[in-house]
C-alpha atoms as a PDB file:
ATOM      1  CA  UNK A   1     103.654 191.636-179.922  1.00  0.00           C
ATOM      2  CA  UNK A   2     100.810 189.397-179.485  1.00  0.00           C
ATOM      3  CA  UNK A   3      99.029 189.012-176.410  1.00  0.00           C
ATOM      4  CA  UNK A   4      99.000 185.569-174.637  1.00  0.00           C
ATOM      5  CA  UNK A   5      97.293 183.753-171.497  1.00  0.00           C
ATOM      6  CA  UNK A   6      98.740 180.666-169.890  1.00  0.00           C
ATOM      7  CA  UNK A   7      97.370 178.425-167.882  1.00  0.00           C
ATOM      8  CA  UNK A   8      99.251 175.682-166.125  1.00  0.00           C
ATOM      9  CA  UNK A   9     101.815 178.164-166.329  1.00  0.00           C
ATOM     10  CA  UNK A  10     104.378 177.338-163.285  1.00  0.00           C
ATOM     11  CA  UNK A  11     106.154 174.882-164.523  1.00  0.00           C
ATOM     12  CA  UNK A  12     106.988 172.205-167.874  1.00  0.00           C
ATOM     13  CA  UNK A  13     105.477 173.116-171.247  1.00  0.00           C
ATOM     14  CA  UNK A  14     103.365 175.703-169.425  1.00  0.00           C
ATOM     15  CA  UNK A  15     106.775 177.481-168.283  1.00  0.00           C
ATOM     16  CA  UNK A  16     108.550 177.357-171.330  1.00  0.00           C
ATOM     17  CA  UNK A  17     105.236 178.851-173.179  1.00  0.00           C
ATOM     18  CA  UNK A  18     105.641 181.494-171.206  1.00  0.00           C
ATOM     19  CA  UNK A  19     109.710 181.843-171.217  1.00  0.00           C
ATOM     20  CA  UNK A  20     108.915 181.287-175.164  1.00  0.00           C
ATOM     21  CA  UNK A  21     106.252 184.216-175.281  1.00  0.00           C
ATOM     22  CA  UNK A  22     108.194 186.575-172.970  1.00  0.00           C
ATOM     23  CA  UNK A  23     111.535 185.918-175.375  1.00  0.00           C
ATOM     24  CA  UNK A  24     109.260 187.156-178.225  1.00  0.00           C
ATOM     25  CA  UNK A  25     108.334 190.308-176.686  1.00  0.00           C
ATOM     26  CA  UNK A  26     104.531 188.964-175.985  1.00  0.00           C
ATOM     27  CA  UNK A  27     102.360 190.327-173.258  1.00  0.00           C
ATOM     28  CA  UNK A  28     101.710 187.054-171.458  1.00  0.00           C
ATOM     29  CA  UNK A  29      99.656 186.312-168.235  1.00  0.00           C
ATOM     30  CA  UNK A  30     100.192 183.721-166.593  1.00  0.00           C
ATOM     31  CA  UNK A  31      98.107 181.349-165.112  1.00  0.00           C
ATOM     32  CA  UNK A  32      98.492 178.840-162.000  1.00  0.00           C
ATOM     33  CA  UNK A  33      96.643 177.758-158.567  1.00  0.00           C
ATOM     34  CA  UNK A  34      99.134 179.345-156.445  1.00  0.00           C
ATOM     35  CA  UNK A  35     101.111 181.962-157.774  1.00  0.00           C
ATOM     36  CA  UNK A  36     102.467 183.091-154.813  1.00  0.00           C
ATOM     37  CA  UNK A  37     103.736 179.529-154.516  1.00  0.00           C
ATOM     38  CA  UNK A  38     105.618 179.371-157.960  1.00  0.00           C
ATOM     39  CA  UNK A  39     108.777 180.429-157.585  1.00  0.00           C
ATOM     40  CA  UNK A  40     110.105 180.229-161.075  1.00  0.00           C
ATOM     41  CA  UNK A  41     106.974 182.319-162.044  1.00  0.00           C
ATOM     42  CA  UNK A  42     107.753 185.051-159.215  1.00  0.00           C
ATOM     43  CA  UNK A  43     111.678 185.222-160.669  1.00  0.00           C
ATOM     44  CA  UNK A  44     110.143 185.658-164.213  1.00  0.00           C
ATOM     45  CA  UNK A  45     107.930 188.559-162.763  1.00  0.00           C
ATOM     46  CA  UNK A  46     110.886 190.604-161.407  1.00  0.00           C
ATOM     47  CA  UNK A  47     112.106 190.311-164.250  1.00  0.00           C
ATOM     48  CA  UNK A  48     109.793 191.069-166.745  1.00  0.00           C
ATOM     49  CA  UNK A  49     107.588 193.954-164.976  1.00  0.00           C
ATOM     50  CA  UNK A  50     105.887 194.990-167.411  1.00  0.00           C
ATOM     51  CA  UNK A  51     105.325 192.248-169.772  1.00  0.00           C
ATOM     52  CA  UNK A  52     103.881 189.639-167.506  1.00  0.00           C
ATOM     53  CA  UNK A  53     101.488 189.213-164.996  1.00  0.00           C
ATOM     54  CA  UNK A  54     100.404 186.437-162.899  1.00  0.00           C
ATOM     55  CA  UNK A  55      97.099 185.140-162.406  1.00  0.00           C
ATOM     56  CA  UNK A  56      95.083 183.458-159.792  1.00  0.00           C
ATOM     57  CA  UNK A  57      93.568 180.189-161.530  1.00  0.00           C
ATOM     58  CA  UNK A  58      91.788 176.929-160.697  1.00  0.00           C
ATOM     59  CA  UNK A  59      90.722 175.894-164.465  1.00  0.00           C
ATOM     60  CA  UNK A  60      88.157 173.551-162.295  1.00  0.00           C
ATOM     61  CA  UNK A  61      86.597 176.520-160.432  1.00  0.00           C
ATOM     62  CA  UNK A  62      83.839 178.872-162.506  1.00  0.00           C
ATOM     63  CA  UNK A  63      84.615 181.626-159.852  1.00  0.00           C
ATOM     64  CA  UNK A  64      88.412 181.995-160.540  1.00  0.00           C
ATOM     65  CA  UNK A  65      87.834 181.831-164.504  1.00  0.00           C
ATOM     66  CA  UNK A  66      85.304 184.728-164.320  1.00  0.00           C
ATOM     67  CA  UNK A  67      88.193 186.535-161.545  1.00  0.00           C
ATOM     68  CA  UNK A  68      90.789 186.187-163.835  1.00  0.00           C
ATOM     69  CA  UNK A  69      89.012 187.093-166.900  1.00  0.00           C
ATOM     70  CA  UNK A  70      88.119 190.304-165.387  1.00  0.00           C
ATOM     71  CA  UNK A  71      91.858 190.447-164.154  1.00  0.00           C
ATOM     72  CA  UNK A  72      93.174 190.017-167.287  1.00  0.00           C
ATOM     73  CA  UNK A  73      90.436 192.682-168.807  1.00  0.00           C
ATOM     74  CA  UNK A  74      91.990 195.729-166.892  1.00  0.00           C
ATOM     75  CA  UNK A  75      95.275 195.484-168.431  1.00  0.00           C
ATOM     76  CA  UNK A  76      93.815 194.524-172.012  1.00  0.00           C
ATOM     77  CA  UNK A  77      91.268 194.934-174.714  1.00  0.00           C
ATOM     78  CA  UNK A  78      91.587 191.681-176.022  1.00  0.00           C
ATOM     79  CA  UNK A  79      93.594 188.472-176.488  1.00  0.00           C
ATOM     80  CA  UNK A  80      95.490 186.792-179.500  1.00  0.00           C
ATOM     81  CA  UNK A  81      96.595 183.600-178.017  1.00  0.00           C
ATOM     82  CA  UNK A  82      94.928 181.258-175.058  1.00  0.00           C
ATOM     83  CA  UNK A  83      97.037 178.385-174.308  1.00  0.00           C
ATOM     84  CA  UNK A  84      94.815 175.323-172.610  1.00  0.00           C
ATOM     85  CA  UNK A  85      98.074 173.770-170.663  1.00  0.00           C
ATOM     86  CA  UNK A  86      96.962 172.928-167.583  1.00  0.00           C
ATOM     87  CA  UNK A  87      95.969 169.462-166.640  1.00  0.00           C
ATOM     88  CA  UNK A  88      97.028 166.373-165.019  1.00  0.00           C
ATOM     89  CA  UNK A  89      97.711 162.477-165.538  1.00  0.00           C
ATOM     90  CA  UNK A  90      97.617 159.063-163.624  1.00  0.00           C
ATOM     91  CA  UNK A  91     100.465 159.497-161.761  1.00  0.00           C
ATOM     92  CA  UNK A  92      99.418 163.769-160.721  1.00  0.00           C
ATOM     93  CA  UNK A  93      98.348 162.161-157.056  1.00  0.00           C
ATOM     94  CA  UNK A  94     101.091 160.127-156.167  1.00  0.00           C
ATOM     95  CA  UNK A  95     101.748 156.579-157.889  1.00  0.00           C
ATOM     96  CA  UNK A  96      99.534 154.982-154.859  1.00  0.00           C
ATOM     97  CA  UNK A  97      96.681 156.640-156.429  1.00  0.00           C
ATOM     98  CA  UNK A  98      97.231 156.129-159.788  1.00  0.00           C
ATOM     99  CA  UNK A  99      95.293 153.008-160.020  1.00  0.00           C
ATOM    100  CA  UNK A 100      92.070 153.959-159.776  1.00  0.00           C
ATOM    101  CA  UNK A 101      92.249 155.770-162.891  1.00  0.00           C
ATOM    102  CA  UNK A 102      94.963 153.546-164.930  1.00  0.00           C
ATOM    103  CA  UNK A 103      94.050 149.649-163.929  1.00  0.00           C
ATOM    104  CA  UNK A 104      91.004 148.026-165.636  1.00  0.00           C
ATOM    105  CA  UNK A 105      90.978 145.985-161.966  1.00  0.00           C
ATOM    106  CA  UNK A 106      91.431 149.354-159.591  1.00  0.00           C
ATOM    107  CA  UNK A 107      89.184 151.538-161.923  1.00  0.00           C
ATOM    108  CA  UNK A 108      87.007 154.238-159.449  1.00  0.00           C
ATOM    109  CA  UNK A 109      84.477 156.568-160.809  1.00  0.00           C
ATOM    110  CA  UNK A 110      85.284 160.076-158.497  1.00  0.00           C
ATOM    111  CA  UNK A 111      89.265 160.214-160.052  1.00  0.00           C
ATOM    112  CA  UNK A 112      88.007 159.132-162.935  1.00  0.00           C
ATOM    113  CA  UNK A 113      85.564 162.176-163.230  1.00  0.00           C
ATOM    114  CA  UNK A 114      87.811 164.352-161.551  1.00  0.00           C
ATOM    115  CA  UNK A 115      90.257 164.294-163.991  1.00  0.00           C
ATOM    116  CA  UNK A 116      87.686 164.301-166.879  1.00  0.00           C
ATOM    117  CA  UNK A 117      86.810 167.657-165.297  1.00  0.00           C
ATOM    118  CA  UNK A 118      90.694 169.060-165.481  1.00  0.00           C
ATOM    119  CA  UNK A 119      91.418 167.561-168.997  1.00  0.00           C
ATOM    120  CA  UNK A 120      88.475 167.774-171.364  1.00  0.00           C
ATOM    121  CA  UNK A 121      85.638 170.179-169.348  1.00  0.00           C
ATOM    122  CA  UNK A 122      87.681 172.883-167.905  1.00  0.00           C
ATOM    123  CA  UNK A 123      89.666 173.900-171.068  1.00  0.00           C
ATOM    124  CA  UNK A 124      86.479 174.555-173.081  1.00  0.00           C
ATOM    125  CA  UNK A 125      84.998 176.255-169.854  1.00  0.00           C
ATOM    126  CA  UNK A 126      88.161 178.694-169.722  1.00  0.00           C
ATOM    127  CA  UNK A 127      87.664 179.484-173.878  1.00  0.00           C
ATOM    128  CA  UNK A 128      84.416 180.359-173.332  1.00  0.00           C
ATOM    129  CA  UNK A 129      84.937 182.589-170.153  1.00  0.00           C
ATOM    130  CA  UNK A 130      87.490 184.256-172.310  1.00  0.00           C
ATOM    131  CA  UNK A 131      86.015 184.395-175.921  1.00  0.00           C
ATOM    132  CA  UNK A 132      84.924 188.377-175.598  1.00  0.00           C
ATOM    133  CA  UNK A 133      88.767 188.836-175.113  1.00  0.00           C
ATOM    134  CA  UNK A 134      89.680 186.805-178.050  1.00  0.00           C
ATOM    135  CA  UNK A 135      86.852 187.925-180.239  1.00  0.00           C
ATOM    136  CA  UNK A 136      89.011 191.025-180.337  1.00  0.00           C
ATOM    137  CA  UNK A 137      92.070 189.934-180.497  1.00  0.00           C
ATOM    138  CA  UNK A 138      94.493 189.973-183.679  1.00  0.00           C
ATOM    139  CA  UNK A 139      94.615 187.063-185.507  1.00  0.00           C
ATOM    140  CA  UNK A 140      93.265 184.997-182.399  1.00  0.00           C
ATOM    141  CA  UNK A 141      93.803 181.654-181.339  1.00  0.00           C
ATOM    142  CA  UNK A 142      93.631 178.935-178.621  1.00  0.00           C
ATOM    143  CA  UNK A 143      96.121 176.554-178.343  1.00  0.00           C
ATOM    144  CA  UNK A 144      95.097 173.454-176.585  1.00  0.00           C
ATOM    145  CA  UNK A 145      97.523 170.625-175.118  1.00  0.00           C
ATOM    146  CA  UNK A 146      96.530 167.396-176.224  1.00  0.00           C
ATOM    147  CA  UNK A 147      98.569 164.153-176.488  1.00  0.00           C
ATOM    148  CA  UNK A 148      99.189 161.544-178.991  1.00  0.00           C
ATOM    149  CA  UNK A 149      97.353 159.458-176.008  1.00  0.00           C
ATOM    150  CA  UNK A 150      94.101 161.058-176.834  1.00  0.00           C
ATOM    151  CA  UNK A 151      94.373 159.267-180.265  1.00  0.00           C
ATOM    152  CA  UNK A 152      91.745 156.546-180.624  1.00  0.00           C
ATOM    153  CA  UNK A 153      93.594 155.049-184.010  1.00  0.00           C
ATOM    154  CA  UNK A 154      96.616 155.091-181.756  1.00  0.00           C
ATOM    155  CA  UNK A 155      95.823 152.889-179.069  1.00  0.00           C
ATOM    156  CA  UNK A 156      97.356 149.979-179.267  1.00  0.00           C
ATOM    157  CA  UNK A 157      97.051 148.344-175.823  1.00  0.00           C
ATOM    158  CA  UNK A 158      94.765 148.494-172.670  1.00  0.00           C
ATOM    159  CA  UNK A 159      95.155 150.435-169.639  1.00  0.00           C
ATOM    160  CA  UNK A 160      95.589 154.448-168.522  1.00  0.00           C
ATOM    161  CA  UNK A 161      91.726 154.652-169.189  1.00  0.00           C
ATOM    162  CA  UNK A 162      91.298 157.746-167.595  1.00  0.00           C
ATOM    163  CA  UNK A 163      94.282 160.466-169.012  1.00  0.00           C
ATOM    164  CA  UNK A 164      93.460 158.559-172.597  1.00  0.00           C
ATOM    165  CA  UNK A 165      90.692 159.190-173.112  1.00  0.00           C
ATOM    166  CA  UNK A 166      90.649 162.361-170.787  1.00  0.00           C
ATOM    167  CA  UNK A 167      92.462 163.557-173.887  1.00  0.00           C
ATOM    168  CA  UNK A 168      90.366 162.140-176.304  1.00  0.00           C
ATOM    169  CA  UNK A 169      87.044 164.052-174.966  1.00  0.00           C
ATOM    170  CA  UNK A 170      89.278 167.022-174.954  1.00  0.00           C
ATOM    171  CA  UNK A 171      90.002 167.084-178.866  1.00  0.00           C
ATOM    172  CA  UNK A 172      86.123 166.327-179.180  1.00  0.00           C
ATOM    173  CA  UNK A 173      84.789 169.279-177.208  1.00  0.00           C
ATOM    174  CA  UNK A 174      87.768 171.626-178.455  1.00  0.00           C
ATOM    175  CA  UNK A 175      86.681 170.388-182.017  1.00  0.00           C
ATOM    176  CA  UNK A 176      82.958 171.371-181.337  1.00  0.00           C
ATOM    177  CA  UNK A 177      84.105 174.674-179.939  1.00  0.00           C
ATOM    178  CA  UNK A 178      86.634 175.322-183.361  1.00  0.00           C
ATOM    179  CA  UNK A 179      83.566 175.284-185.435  1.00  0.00           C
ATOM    180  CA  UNK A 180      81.363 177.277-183.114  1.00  0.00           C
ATOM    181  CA  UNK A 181      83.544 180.224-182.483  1.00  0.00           C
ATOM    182  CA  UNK A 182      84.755 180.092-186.358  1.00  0.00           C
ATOM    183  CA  UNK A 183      82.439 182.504-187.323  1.00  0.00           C
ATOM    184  CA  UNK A 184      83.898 184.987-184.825  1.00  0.00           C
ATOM    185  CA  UNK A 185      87.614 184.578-186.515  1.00  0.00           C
ATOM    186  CA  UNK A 186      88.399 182.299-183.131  1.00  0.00           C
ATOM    187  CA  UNK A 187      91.028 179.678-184.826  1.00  0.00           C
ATOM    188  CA  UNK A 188      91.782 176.572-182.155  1.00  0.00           C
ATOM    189  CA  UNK A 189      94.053 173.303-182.312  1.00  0.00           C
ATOM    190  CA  UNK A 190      94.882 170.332-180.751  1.00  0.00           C
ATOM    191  CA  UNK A 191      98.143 169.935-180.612  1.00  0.00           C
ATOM    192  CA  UNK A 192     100.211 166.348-179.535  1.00  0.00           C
ATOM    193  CA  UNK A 193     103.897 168.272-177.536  1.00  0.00           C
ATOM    194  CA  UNK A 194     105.574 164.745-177.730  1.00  0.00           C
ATOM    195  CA  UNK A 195     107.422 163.162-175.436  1.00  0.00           C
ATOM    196  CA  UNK A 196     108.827 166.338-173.455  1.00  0.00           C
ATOM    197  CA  UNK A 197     110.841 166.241-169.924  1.00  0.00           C
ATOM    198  CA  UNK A 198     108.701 167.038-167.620  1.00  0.00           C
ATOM    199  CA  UNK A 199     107.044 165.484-164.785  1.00  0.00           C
ATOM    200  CA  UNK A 200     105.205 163.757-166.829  1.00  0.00           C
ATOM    201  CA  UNK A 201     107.252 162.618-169.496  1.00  0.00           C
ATOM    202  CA  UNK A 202     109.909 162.026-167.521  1.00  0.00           C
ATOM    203  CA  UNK A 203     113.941 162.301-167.673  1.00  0.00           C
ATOM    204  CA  UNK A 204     114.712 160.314-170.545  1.00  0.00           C
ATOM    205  CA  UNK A 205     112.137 162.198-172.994  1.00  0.00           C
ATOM    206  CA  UNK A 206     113.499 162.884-176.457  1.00  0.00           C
ATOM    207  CA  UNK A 207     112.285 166.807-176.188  1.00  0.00           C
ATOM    208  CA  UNK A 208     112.893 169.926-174.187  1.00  0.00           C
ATOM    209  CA  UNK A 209     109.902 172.114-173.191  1.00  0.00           C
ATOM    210  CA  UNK A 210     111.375 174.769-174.856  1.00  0.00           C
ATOM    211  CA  UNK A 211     112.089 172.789-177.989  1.00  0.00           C
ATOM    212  CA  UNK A 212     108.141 171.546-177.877  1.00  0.00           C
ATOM    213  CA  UNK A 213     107.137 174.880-176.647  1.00  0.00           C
ATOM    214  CA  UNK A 214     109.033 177.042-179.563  1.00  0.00           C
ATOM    215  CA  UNK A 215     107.769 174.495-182.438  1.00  0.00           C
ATOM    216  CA  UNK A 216     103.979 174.559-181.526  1.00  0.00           C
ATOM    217  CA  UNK A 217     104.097 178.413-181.522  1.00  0.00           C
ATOM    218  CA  UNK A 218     106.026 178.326-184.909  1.00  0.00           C
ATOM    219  CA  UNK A 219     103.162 175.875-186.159  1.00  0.00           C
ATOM    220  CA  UNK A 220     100.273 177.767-184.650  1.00  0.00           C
ATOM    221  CA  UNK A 221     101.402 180.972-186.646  1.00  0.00           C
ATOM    222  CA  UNK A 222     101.218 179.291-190.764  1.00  0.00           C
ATOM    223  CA  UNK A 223      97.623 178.030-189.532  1.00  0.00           C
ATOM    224  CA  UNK A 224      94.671 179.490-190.997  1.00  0.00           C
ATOM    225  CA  UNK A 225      91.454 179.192-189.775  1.00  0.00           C
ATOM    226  CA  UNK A 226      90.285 176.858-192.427  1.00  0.00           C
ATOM    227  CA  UNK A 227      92.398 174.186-190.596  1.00  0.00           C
ATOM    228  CA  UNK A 228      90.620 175.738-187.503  1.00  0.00           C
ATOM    229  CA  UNK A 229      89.318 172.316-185.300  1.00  0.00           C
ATOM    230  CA  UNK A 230      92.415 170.588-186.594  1.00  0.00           C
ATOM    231  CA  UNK A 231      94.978 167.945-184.637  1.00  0.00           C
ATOM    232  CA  UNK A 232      98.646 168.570-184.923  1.00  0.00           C
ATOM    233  CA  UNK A 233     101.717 167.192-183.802  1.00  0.00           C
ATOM    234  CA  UNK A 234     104.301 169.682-182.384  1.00  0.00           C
ATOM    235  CA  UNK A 235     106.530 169.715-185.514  1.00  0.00           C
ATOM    236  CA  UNK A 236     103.071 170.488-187.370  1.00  0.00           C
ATOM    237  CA  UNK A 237     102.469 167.006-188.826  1.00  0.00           C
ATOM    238  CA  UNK A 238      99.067 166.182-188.651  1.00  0.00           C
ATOM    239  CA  UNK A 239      98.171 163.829-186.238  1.00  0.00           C
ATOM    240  CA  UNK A 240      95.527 161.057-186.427  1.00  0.00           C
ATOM    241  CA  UNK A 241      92.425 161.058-184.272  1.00  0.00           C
END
């Protein structure tokens, strides 16, 4: 039984981590903005008494991290897996304000930096708020939700500035983090899902969130922290930066 935290947990790949974690007997928490609001989340509660609990969290928000880490600390000692999922893309707002972060024409600074701020600052920001938790966890890792968008080799075409390289600066500062919390036996990835169904991959996606969900566990445990830092696809192909 390992011991997992979620966040973006209410609904796509962050719901089927958890569905994934709770079918493997894990003690997962689960992380969102609203849970009261999350109605799949409340179902998988009843459910699963003791075996999950839901969090208040607002990756964004300093106050809420340090809440919910000291939530999380009265039920355990320590963590084994922290799963950066939350985050958002162009389209998060509605498609009448996806411009300003996707056209080189409509381009504005503040959604810009606000989702800079989501995608690349707050996942490191959560780590850190919950690195005495991992430092004693089994075996522990973080799990981070990149995309094969962050991949600077990979682009091909202009456009989507801000979620590309949104992503990119996330591999970078989850990269500097790998080797700085290395010492501590703190492994972390990158990881690429693929192109999943959910809201923002869309209907005609060639995965399930459980199917990209269940291989990026089954990858994360034949890692060893000498690949700590490291950028994987899903299936556990290596992925190019």
């Amino acid at each position: 039984m390992a011991r997992v935290l979620v966040t973006g947990a209410g609904r796509g790949l962050g719901l089927a981590f958890v569905q994934n974690a709770l079918q493997q007997g894990d003690r997962v928490f689960a992380c969102v903005r609203k849970p009261e609001r999350s109605e799949a989340l409340q179902e998988l509660a009843k459910q699963h008494t003791e075996q999950l609990t839901l969090v208040k969290l607002e990756v964004t928000s300093s106050e809420e991290a340090e809440a919910a880490f000291h939530a999380v600390s009265q039920h355990v000692k320590g963590l084994d897996l922290l799963i950066n999922n939350a985050g958002i893309n162009s389209m998060s707002q509605g498609k009448d304000k996806a411009g300003p972060t996707l056209r080189l024409n409509e381009l504005e600074a503040e959604p810009m930096l606000w989702m800079f701020h989501v995608n690349s600052i707050a996942p490191v920001m959560v780590a850190r708020q919950f690195l005495p938790l991992l430092e004693k966890g089994d075996n522990p890792a973080v799990l981070n939700v990149s995309s094969w968008l962050g991949s600077i080799s990979g682009k091909s075409r202009g456009g989507n500035y801000g979620y590309c390289a949104s992503k990119t600066t996330l591999n970078m500062m989850m990269r500097a983090f790998a080797f700085d919390v290395k010492e501590q036996g703190v492994r972390v990835y990158l990881f690429n899902p693929g192109w999943v169904q959910t809201d923002m991959g869309g209907s005609k996606a060639s995965l399930t969130p459980e199917e990209s969900t269940a291989s990026m566990r089954q990858t994360l445990d034949q890692l060893t922290l000498e690949q700590t830092g490291e950028f994987f696809d899903w299936n556990g192909s290596p992925h190019a930066w």
